[in-house]
Protein backbone atom coordinates (compact mmCIF):
# COMPACT_ATOMS: atom_id res chain seq x y z
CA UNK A 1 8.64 17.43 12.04
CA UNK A 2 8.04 20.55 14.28
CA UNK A 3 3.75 20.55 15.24
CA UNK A 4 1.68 23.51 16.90
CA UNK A 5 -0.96 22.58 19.38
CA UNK A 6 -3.99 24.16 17.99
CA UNK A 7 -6.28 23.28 20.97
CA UNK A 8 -6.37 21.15 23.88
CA UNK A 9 -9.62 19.96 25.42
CA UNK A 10 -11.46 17.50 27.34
CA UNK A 11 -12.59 14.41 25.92
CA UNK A 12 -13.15 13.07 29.16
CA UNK A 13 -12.22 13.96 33.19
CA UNK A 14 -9.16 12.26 32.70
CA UNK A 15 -8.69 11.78 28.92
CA UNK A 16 -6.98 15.12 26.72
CA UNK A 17 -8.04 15.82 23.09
CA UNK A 18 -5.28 17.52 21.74
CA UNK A 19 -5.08 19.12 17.81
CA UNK A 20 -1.99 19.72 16.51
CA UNK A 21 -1.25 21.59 13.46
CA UNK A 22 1.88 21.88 10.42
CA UNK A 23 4.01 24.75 11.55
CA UNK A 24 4.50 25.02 7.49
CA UNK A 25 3.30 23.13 4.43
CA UNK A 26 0.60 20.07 4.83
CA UNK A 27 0.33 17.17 7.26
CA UNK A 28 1.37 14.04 5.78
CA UNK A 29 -1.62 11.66 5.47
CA UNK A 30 -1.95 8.15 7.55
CA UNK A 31 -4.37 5.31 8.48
CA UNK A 32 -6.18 3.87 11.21
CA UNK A 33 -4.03 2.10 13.61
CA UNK A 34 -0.99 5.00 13.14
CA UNK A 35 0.86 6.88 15.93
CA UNK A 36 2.93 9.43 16.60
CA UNK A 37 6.66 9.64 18.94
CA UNK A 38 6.40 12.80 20.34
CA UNK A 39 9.63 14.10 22.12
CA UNK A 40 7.83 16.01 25.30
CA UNK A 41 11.24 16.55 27.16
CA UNK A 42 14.57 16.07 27.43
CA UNK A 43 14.93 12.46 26.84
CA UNK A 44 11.64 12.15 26.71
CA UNK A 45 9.76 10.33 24.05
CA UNK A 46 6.07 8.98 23.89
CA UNK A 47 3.70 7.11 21.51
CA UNK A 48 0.35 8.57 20.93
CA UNK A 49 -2.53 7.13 18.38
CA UNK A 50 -3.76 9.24 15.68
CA UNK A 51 -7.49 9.45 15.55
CA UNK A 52 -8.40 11.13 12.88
CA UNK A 53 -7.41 8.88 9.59
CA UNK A 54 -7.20 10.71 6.44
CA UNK A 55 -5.33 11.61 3.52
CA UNK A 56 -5.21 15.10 3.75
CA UNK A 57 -5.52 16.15 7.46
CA UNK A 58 -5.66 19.81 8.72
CA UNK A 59 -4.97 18.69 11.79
CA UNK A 60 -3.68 15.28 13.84
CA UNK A 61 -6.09 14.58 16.51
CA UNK A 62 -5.01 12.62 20.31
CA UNK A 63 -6.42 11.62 23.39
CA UNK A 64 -3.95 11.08 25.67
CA UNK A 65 -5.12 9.73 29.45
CA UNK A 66 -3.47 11.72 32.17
CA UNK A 67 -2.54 9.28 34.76
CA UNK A 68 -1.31 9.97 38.11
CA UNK A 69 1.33 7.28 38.04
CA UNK A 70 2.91 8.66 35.29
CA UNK A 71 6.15 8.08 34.29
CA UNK A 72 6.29 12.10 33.09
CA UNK A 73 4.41 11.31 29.37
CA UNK A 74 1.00 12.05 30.61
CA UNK A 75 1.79 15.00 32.74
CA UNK A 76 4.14 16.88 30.06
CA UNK A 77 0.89 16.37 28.15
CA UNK A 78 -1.10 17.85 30.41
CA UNK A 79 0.83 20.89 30.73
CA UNK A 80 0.67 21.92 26.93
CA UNK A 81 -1.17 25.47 25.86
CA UNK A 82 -2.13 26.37 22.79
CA UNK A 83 0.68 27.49 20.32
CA UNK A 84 2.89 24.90 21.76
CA UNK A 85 5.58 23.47 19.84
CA UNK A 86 6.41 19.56 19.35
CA UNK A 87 9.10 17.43 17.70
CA UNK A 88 7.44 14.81 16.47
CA UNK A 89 7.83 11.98 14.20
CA UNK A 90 5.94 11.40 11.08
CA UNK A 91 2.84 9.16 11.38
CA UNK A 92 4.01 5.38 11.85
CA UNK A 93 1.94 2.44 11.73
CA UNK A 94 2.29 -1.29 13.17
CA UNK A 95 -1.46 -1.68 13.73
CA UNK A 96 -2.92 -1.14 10.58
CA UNK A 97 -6.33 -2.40 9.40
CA UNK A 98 -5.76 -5.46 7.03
CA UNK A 99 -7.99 -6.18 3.89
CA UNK A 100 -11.01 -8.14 5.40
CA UNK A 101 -14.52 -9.00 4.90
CA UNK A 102 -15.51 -7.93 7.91
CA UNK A 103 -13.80 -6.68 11.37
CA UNK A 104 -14.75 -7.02 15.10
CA UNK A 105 -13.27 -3.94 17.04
CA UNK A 106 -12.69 -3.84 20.69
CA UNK A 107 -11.78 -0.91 23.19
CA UNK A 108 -11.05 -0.47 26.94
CA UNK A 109 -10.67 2.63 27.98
CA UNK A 110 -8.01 4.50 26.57
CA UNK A 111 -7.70 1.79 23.96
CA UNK A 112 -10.49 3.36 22.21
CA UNK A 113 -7.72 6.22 20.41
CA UNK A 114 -6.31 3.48 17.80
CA UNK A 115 -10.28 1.77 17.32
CA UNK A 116 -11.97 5.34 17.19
CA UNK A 117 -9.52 5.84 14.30
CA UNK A 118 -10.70 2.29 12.51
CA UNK A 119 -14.38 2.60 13.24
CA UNK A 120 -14.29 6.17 11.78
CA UNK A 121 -12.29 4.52 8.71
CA UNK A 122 -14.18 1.86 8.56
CA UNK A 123 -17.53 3.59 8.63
CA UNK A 124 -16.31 6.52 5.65
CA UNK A 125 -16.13 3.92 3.26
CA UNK A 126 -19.06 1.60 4.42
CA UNK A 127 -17.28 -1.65 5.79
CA UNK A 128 -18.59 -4.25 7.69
CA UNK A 129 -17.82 -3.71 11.50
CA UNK A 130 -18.60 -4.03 14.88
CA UNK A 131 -17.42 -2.09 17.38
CA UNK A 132 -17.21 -3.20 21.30
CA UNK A 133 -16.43 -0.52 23.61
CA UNK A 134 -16.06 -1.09 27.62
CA UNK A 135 -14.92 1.78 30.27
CA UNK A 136 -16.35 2.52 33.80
CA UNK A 137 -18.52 5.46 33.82
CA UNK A 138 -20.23 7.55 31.19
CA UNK A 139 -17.69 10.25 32.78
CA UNK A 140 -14.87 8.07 31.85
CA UNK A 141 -16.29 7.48 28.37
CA UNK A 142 -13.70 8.98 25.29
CA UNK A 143 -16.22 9.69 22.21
CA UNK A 144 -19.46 9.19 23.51
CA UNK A 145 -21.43 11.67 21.87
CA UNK A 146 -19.42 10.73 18.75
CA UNK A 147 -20.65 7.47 18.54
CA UNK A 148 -23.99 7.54 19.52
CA UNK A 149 -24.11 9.52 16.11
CA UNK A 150 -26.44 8.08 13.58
CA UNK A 151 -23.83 6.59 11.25
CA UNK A 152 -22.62 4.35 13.72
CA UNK A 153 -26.02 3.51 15.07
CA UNK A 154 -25.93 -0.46 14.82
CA UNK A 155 -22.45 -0.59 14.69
CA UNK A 156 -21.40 -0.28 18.17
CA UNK A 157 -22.02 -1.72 21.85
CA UNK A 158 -21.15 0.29 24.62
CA UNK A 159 -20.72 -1.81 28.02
CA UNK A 160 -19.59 0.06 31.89
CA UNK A 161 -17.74 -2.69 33.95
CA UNK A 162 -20.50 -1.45 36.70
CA UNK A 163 -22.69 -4.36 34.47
CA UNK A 164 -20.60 -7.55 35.14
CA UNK A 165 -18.01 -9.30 32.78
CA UNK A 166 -18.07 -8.98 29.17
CA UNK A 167 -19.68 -12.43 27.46
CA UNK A 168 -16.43 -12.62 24.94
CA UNK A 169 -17.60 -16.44 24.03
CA UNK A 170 -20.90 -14.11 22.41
CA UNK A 171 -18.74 -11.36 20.97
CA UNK A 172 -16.66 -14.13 19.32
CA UNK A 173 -19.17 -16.88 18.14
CA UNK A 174 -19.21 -17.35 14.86
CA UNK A 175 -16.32 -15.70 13.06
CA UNK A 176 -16.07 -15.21 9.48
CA UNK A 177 -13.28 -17.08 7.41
CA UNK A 178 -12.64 -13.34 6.18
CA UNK A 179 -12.67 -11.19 9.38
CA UNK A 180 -10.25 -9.85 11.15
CA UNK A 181 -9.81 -9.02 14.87
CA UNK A 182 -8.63 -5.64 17.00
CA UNK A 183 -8.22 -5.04 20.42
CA UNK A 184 -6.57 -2.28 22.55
CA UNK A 185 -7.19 -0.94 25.74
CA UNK A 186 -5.55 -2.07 29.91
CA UNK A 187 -3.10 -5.66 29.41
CA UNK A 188 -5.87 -7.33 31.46
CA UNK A 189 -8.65 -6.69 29.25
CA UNK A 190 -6.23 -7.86 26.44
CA UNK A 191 -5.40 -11.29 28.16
CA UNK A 192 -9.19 -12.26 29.00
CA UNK A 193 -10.22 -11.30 25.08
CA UNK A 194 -7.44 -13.57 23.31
């Protein structure tokens, strides 16, 4: 499907909210955990999280990290104006939220796209989370105002890795026979959680 950029802005120094709009008829609906392949360039292609969840979106929303090492994704991303047009796939999903009791939800950096989406599901129909949320500086932090809102007060801890290592053995004691598990963000961060 063919997608306008309605805005691009910052949602950090390095991290780009983008909005992108149906060139004609309605956006098809999705759920946490879904992303879109976006062909940027010739040959080309790139997976972005959808952070917006709903069944009737006006818009799709991304944040997409511009990194200097990148392998062209990032910086075609970076280049995009307003009333840009995208090929892009519909919304797929592989990292869907599973029916649960309860969920424990955790984000490094740029991870936080796909869990932003799943907290923000989570929360609209009043499930039982927690959200864990590291990144370096408050600079370098994607939704902050966001989610010191009061509907997620109590539901999420915010950590910089200026504090030390995260205590995973205290984020993981005691786990529910019905709750399920999500983590996203660097490879490393990944490795030390499971």
């Amino acid at each position: 499907m063919k997608l306008r950029v309605k805005s691009t802005y910052k949602l950090t120094q390095d991290i780009v909210g983008l909005d992108l709009e149906a060139t004609e008829g309605s956006l098809p609906g999705f759920k946490a955990g879904a992303h879109l392949d976006i062909h940027l360039e010739e040959g080309l292609n790139r997976q972005y999280s959808l952070c917006n969840p709903s069944d009737a979106p006006e818009v799709y929303q991304l944040g997409v990290l511009i990194d200097s090492n990148s392998r062209g994704g990032s910086i075609a991303i970076s280049k995009l104006t307003e009333g840009d047009i995208l090929e892009c796939s519909e919304p797929k999903n592989h990292f869907a939220l599973k029916d649960a009791g309860s969920y424990r939800l955790f984000a490094a950096g740029i991870g936080i796209t796909p869990i932003w989406a799943m907290a923000n599901e989570l929360n609209s129909k009043g499930g039982d989370y927690k959200l864990y949320y590291r990144t370096r500086t408050t600079e370098q932090t994607a939704y902050l105002h966001e989610l010191n809102a009061p509907e997620f007060s109590g539901k999420v801890e915010h950590s910089y890795s200026s504090e030390g290592a995260m205590d995973f053995d205290a984020m993981l004691a005691d786990p529910k026979a019905d709750e399920q598990l999500y983590v996203c963000g660097p490879q490393r961060f990944i490795d030390e959680l499971l």
